[in-house]
Structures are given as C-alpha cells and as structure tokens.
N, C-alpha and C. Protein backbone atom coordinates (compact mmCIF):
# COMPACT_ATOMS: atom_id res chain seq x y z
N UNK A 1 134.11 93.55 127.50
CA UNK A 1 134.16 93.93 126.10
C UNK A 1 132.98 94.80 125.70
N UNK A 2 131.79 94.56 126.01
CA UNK A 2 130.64 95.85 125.75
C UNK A 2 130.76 96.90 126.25
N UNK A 3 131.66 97.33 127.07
CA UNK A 3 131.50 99.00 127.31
C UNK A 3 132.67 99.06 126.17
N UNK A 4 133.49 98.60 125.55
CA UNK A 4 134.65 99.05 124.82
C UNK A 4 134.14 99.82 123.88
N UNK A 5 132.99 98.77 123.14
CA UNK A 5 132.34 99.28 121.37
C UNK A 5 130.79 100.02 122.30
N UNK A 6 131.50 101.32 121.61
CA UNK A 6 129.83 102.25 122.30
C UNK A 6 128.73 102.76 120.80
N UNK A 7 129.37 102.62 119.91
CA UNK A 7 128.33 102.46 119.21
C UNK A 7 128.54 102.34 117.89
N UNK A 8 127.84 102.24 116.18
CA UNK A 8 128.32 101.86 115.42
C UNK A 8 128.46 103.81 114.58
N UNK A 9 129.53 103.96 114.57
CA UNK A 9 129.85 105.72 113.59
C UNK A 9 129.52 105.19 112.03
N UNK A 10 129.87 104.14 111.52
CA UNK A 10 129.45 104.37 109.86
C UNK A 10 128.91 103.12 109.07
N UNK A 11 128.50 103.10 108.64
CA UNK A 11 127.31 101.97 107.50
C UNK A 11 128.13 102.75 105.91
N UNK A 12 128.50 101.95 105.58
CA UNK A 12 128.86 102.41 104.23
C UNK A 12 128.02 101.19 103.12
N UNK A 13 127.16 102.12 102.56
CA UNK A 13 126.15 101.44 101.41
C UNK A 13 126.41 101.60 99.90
N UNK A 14 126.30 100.72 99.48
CA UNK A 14 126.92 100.50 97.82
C UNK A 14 125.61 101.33 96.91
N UNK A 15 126.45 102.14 95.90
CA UNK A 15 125.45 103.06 95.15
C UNK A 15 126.04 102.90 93.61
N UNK A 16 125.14 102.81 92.39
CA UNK A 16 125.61 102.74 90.98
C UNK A 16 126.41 104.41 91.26
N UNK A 17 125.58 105.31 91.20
CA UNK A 17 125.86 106.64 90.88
C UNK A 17 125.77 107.28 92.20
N UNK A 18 127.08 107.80 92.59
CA UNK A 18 127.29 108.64 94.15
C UNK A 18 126.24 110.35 94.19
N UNK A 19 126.21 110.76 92.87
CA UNK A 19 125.59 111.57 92.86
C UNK A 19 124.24 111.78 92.90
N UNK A 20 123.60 111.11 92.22
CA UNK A 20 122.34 110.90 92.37
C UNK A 20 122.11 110.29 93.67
N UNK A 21 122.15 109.23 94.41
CA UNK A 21 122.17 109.08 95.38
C UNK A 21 122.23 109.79 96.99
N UNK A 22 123.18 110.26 96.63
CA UNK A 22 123.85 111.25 97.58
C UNK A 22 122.62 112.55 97.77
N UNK A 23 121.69 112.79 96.76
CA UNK A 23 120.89 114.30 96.24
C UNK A 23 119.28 113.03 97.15
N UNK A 24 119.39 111.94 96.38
CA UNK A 24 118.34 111.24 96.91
C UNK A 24 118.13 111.45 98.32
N UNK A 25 118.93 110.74 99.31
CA UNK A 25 119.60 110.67 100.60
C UNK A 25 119.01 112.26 101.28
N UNK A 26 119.57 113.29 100.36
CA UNK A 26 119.69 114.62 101.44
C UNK A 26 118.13 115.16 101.21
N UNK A 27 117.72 114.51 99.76
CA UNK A 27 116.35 115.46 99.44
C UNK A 27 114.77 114.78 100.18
N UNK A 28 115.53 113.14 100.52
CA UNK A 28 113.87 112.01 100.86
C UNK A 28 114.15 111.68 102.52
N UNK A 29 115.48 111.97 102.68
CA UNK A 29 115.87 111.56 104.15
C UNK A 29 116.53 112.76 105.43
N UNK A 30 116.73 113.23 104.69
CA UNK A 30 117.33 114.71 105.32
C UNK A 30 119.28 114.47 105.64
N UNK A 31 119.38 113.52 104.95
CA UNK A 31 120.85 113.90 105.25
C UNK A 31 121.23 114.87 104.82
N UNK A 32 122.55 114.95 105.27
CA UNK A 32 123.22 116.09 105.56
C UNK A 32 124.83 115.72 104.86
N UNK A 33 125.06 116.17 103.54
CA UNK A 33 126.34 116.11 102.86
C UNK A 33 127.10 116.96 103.21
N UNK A 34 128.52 116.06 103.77
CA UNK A 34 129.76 116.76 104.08
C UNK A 34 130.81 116.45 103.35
N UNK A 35 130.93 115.48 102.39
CA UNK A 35 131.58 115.23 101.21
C UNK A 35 131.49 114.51 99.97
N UNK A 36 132.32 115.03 98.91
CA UNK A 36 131.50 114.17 98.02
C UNK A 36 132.52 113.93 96.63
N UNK A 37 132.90 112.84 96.19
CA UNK A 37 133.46 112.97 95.00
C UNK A 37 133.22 112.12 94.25
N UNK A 38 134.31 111.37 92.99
CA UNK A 38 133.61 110.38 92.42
C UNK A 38 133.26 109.10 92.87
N UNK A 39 133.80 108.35 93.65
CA UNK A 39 133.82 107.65 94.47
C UNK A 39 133.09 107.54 95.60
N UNK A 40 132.85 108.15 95.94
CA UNK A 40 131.97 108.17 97.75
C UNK A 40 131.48 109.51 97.87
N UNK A 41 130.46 109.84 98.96
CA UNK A 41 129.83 110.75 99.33
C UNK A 41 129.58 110.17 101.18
N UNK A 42 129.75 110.89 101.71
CA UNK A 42 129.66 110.53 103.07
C UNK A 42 128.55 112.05 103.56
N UNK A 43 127.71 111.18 104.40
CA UNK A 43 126.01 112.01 104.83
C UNK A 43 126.44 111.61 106.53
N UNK A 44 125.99 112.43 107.16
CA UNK A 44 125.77 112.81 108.44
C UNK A 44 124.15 111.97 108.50
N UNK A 45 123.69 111.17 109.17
CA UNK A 45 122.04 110.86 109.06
C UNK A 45 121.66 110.04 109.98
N UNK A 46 120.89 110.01 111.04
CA UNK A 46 120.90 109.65 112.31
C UNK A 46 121.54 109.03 113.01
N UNK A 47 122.88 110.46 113.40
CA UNK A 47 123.77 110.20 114.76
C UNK A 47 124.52 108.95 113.97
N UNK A 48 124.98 109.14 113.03
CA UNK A 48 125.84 108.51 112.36
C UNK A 48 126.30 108.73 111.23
N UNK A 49 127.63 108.20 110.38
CA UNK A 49 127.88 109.03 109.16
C UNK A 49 127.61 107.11 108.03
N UNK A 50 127.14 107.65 107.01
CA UNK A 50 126.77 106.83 105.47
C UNK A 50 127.96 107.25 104.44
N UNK A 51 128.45 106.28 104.24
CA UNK A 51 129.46 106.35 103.15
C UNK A 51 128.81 106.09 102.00
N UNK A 52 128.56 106.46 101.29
CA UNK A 52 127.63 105.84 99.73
C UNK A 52 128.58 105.65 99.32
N UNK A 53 128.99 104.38 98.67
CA UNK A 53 130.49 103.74 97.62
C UNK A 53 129.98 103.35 96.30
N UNK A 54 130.56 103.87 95.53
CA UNK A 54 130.00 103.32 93.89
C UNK A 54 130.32 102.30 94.06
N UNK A 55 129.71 101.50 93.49
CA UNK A 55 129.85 100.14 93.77
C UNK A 55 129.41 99.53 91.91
N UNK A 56 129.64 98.65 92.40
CA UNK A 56 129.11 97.90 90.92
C UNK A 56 127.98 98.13 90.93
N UNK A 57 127.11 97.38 89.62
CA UNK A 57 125.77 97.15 89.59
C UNK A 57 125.54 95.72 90.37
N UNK A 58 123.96 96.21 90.91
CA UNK A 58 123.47 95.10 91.32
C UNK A 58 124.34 94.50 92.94
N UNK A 59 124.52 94.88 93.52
CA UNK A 59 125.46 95.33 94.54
C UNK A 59 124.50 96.16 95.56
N UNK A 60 124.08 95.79 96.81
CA UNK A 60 123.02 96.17 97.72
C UNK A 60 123.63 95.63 99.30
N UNK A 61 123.69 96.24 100.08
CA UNK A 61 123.86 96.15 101.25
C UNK A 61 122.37 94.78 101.96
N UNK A 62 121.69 94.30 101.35
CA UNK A 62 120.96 93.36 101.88
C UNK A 62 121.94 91.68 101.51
N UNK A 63 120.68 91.13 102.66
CA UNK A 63 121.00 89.80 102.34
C UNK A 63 120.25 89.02 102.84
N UNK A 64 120.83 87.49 102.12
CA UNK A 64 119.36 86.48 102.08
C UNK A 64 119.20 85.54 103.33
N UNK A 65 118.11 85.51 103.98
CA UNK A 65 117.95 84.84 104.92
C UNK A 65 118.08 83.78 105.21
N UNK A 66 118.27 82.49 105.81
CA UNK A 66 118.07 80.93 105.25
C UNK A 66 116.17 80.46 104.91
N UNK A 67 115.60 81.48 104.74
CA UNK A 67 114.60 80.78 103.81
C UNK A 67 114.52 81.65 102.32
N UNK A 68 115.76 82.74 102.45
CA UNK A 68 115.92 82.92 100.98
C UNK A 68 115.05 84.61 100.82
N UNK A 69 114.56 85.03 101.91
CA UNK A 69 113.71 86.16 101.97
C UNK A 69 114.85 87.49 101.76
N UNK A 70 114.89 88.27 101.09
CA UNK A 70 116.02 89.18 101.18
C UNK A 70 115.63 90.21 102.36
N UNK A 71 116.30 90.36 103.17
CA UNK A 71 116.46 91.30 104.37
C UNK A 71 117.26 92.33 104.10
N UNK A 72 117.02 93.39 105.36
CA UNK A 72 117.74 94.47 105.15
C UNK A 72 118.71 94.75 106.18
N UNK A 73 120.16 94.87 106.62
CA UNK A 73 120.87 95.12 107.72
C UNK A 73 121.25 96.54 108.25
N UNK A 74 120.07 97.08 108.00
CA UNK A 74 120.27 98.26 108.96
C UNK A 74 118.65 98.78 109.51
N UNK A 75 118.36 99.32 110.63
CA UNK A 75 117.03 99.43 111.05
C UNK A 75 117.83 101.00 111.70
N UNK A 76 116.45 102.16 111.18
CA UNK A 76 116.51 103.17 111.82
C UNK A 76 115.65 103.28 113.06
N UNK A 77 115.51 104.18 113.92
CA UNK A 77 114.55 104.25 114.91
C UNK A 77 114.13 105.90 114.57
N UNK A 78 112.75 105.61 115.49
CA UNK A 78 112.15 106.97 115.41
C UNK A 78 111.58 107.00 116.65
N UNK A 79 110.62 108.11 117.45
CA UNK A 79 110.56 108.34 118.80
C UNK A 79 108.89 108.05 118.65
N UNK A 80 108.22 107.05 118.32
CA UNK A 80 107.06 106.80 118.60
C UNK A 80 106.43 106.28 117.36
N UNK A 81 105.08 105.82 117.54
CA UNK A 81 104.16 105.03 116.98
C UNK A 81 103.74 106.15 115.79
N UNK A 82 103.69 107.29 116.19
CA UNK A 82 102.98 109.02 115.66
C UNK A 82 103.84 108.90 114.38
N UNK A 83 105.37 109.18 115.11
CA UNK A 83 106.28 109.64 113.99
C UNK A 83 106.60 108.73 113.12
N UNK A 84 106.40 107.02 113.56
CA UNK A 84 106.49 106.32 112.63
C UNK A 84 105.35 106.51 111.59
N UNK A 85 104.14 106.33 111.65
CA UNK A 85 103.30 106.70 110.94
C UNK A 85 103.33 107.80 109.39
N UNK A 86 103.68 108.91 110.90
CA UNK A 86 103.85 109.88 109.98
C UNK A 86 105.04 110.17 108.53
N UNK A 87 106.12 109.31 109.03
CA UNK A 87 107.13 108.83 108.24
C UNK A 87 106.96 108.29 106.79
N UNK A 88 106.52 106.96 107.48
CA UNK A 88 105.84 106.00 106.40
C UNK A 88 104.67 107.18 105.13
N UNK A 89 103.88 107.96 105.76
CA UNK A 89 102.90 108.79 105.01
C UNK A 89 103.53 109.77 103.96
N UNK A 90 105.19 110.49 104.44
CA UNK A 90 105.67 111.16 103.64
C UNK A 90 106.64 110.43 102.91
N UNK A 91 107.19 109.18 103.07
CA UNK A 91 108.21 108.56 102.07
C UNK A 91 107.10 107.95 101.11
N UNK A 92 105.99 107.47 101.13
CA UNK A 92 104.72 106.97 100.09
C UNK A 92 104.63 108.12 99.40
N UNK A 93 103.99 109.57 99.54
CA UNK A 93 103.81 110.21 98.95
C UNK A 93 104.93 111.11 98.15
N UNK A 94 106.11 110.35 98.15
CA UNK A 94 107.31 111.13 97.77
C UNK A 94 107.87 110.12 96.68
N UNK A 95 106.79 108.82 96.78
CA UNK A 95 107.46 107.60 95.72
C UNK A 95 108.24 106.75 96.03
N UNK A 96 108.80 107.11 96.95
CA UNK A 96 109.51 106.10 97.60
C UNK A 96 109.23 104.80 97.81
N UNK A 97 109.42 103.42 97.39
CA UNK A 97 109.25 102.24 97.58
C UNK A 97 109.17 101.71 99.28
N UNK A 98 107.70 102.08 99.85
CA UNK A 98 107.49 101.45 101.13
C UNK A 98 106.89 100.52 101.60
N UNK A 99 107.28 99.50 102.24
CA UNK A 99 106.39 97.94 102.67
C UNK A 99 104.85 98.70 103.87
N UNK A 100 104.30 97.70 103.88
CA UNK A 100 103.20 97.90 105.08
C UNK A 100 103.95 98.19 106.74
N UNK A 101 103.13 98.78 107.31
CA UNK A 101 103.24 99.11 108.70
C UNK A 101 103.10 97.79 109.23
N UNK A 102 104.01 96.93 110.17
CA UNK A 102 103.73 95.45 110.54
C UNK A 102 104.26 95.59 111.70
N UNK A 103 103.01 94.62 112.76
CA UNK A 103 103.65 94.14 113.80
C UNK A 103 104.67 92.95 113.90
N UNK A 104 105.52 92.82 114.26
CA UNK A 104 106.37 92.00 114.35
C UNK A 104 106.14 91.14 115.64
N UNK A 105 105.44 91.26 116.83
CA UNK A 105 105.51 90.69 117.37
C UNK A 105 106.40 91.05 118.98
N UNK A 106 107.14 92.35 118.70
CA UNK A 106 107.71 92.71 119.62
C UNK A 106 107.06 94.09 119.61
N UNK A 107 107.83 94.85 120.91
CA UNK A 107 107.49 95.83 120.89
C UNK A 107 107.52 96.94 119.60
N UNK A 108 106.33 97.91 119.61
CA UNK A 108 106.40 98.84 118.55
C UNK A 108 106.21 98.11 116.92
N UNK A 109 106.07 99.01 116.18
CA UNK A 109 106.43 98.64 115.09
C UNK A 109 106.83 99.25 113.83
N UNK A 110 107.01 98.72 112.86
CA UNK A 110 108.25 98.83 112.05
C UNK A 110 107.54 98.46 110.48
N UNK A 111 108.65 99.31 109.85
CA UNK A 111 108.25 99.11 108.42
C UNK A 111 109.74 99.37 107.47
N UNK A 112 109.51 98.65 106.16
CA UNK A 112 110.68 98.85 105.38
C UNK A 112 110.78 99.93 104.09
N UNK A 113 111.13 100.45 104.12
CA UNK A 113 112.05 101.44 102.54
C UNK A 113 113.03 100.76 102.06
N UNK A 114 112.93 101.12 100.40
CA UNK A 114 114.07 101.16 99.73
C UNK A 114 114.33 102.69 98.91
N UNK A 115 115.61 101.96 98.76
CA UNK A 115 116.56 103.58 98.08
C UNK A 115 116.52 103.06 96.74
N UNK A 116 117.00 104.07 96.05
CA UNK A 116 117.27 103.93 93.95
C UNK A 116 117.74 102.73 94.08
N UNK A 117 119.07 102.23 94.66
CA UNK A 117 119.65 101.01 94.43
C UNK A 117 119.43 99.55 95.05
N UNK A 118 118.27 99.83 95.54
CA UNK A 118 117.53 98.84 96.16
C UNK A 118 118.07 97.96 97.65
N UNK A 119 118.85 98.90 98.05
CA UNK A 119 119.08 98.84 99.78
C UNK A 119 117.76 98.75 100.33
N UNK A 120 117.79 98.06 100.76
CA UNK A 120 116.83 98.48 101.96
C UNK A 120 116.75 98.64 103.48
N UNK A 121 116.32 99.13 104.01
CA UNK A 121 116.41 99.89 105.42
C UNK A 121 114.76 99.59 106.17
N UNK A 122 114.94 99.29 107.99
CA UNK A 122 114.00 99.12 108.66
C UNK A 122 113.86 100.30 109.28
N UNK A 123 112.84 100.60 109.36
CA UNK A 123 111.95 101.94 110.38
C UNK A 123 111.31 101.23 111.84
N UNK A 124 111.62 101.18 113.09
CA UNK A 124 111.54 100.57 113.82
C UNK A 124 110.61 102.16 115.02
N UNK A 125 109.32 101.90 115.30
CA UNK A 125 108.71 103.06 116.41
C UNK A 125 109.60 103.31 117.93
N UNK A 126 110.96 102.83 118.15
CA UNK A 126 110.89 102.70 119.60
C UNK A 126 112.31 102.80 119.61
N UNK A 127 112.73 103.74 120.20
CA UNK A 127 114.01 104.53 120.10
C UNK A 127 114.84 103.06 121.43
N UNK A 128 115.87 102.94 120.89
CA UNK A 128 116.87 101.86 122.36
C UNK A 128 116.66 102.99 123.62
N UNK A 129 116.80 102.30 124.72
CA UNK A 129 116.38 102.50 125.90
C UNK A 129 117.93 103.77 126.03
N UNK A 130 119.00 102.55 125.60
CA UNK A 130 120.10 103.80 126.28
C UNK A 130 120.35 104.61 125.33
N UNK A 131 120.20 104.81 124.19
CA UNK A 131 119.92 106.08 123.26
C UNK A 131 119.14 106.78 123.78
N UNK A 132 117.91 106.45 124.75
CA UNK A 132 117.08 107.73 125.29
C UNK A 132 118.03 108.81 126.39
N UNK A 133 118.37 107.50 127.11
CA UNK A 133 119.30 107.32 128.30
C UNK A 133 120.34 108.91 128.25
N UNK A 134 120.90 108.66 127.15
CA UNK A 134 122.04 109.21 127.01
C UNK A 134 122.13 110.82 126.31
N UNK A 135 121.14 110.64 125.18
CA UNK A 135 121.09 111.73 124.20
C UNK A 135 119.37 112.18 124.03
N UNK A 136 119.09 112.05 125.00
CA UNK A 136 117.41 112.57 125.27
C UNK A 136 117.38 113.82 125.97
C-alpha cells in the first residue's frame, strides 16, 4: 500500500474572504494563483496545490492536542538551517505572526506562522530524504 499514495497534491484551508487571502498567500508566500472565484482560489505553493475555501468564521485548519495546545497540520520544508533562518527574518519583518526558532529535539529545526485566518503552518530546516531523492 505505500508505493500506491506517492504523495499529498492538495491541502485545502478554510478562509473568511478568498480574496484577500488568496493576494496574502501570493504577496507573503509566493504562491502562485491559477484560479479564483467566489468560493475558492486554488495556489500552486510548494509542489502542491492550496484550495483556500470560504469557510465560515472562526473555522481554521488547526487542531487541539490532548493537552489542549492548538497545533497546526501542515509543516512546510525548506533546504537548510540558512534558509530557514532566513525565512523566519522575512515573514517577521513583513508582520506576519511568527513563533520562535525551536529545537524540537529531532533533527533540524522548525518554527511556526500564521495566516489572516489564523491557520497555522510549520517551517521545518530539512527537506524528506526522498523529496531530495527524487526532485533534487
């Protein structure tokens, strides 16, 4: 069954307003809009496509841990310790809501963002082995 599912194509994240969002996304993250209406906006954004769905209010792609900590279910990667850094330095200075640089305890490390609607997303220094493997 693991060679069947080769990898995940879409994360669709709940947004009040597709538009604003969608301008957020392409202007703080570099996606890349290939459609867009009232309803959804779908972004091209690392080697995968983002559905932004209007969604209700208060409505966030996170969730609560069993000690109640709100987490985030999606982690991006980046190709080193440098670029993580450097990451973290331009989403701060752009306003963007960013946690501390933390070791976790495993390899590399990682830090969190949030978006307008209070998604939040992991920044992880250390690209998967067969993502290098494959598309390096």
């Amino acid at each position: 069954m693991s060679e069947k599912l080769i990898r995940v194509g879409t994360n669709y994240i709940p947004v009040i307003d597709v538009d604003r969002s969608a301008e957020w996304y392409e202007g703080n993250l570099g996606a890349v809009l290939n459609y867009k209406d009232g309803e959804k906006a779908i972004l091209d954004l690392a080697n995968q496509s983002l559905f932004l769905v209007k969604a209700e209010t208060g409505q966030t792609a996170n969730f609560h841990d069993h000690d109640g900590a709100v987490r985030f279910s999606m982690t991006f990667e980046v190709d080193g310790l440098e670029v993580l850094n450097s990451l973290h330095t331009e989403l701060t200075e752009k306003g963007i809501v960013v946690g501390e640089i933390e070791n976790r305890g495993h390899a590399g490390r990682n830090f969190v963002f949030t978006d307008p609607d209070g998604n939040k997303f992991d920044v992880w220094s250390e690209l998967s082995p067969t993502f290098k493997e494959r598309w390096n």
